[in-house]
C-alpha atoms as a PDB file:
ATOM      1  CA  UNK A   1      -8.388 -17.910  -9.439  1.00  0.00           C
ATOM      2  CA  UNK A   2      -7.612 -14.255 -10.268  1.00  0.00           C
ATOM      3  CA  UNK A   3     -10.034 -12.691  -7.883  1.00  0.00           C
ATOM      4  CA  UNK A   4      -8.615 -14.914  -5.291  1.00  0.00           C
ATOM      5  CA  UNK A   5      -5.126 -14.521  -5.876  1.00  0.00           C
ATOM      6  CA  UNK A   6      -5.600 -10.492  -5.666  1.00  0.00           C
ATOM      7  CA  UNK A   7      -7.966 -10.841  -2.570  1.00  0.00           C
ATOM      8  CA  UNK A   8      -5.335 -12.984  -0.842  1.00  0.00           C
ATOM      9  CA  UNK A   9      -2.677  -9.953  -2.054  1.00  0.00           C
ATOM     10  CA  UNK A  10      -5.021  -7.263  -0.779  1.00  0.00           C
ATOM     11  CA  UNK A  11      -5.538  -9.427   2.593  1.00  0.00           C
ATOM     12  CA  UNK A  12      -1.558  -9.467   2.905  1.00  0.00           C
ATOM     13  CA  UNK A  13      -1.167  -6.014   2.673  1.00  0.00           C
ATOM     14  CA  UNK A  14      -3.987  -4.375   5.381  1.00  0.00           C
ATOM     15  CA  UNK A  15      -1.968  -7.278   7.663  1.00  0.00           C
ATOM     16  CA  UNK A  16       1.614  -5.416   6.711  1.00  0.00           C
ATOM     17  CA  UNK A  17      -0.050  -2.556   6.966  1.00  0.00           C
ATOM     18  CA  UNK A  18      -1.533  -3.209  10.560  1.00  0.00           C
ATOM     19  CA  UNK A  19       1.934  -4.891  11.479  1.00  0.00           C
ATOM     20  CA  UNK A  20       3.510  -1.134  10.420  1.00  0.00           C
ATOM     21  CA  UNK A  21       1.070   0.216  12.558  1.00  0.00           C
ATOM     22  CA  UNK A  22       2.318  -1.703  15.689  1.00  0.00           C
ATOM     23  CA  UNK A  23       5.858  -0.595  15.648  1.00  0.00           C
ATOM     24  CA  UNK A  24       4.338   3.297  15.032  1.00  0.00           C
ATOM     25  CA  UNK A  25       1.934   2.587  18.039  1.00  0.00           C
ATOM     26  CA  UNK A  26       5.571   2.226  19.644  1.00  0.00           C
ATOM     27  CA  UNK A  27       8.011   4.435  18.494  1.00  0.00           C
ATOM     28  CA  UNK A  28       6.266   6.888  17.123  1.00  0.00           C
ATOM     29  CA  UNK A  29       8.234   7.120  14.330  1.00  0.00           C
ATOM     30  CA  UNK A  30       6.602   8.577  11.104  1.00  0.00           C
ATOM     31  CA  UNK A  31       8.307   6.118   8.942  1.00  0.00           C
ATOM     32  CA  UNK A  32       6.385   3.169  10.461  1.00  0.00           C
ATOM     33  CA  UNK A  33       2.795   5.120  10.002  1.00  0.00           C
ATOM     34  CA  UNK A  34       3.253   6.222   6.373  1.00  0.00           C
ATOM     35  CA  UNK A  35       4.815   2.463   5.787  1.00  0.00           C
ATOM     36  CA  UNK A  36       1.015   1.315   7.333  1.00  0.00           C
ATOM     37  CA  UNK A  37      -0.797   4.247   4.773  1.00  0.00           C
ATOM     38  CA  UNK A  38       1.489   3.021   1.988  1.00  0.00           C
ATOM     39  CA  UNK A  39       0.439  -0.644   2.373  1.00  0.00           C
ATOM     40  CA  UNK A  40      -3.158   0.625   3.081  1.00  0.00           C
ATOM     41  CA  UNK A  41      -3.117   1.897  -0.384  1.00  0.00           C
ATOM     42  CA  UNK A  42      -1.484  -1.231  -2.005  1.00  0.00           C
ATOM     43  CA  UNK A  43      -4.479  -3.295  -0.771  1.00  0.00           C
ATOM     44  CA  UNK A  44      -6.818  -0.562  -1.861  1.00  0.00           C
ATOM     45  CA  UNK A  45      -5.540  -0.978  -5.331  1.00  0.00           C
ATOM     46  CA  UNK A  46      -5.435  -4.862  -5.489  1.00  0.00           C
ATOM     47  CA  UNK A  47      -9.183  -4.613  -4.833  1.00  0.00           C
ATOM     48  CA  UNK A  48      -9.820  -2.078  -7.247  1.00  0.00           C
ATOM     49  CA  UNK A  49      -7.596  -4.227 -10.022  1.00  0.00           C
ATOM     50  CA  UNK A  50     -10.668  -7.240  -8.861  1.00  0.00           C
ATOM     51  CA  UNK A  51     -13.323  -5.155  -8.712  1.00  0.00           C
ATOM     52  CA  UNK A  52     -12.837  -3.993 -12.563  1.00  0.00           C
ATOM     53  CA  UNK A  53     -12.769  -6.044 -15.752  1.00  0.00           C
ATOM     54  CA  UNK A  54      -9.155  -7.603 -17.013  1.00  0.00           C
ATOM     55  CA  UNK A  55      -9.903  -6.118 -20.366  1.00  0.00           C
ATOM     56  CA  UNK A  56     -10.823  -3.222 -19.332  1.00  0.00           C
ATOM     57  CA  UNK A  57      -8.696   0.128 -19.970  1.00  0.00           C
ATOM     58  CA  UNK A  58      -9.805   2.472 -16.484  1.00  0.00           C
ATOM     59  CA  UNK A  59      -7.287  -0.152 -15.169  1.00  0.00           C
ATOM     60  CA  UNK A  60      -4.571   2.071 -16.587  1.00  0.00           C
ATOM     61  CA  UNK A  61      -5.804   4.549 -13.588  1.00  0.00           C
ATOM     62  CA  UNK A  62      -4.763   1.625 -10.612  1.00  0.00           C
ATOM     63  CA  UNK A  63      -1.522   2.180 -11.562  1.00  0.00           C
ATOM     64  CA  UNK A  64      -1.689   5.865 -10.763  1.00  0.00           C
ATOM     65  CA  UNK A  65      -2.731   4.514  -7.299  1.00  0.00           C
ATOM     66  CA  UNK A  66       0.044   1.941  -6.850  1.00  0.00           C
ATOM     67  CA  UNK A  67       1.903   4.538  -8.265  1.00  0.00           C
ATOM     68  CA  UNK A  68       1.354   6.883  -5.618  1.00  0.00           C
ATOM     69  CA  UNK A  69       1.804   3.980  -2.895  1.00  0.00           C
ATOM     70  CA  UNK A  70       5.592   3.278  -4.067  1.00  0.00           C
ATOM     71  CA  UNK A  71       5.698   7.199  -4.129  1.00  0.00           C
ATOM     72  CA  UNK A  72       5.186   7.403  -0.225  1.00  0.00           C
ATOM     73  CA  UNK A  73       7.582   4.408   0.750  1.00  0.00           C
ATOM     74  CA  UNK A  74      10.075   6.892  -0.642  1.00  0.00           C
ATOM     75  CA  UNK A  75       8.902   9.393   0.650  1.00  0.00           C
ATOM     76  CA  UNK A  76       9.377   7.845   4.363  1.00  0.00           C
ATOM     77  CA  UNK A  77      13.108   6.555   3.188  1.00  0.00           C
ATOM     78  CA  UNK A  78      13.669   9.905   2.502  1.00  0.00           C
ATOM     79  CA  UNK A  79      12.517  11.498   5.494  1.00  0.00           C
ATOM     80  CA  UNK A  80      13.775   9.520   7.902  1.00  0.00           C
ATOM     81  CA  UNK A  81      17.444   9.374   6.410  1.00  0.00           C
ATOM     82  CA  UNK A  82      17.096  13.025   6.342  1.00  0.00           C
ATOM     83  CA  UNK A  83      16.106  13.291   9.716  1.00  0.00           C
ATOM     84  CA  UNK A  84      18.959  14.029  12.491  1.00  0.00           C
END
């Protein structure tokens, strides 16, 4: 049920990602595109979190990655409210 549940989670986010991707495809708009990289990198991580052992302790390093992913979505807030 766990590897399902995070395969269904990484499945959800390459669709938000592509979804993201749309609306850049349109605007332009950088905050769209690194919205699509930051999802890209959620679902990245929910397949590493099946692909390695629940007891094991390299999963400390995922976090790193989801880490980074949250990092970017501010990242974009921060840009585009910066932005004129």
């Amino acid at each position: 049920m766990r590897l399902f549940l995070l395969g269904a989670c990484a499945m959800a986010c390459t669709a938000i990602g592509l979804f993201f991707l749309r609306f850049w495809k349109r605007t332009f708009d950088r905050l769209f595109l690194i919205f699509a990289v930051a999802f890209w990198v959620l679902g990245l991580n929910r397949l590493g979190l099946a692909a390695v052992d629940a007891a094991s302790d390299s999963r400390m390093y995922l976090y790193g990655v989801r880490l980074a992913a949250f990092v970017l979505i501010l990242i974009a807030i921060a840009d585009k409210n910066r932005r004129p």
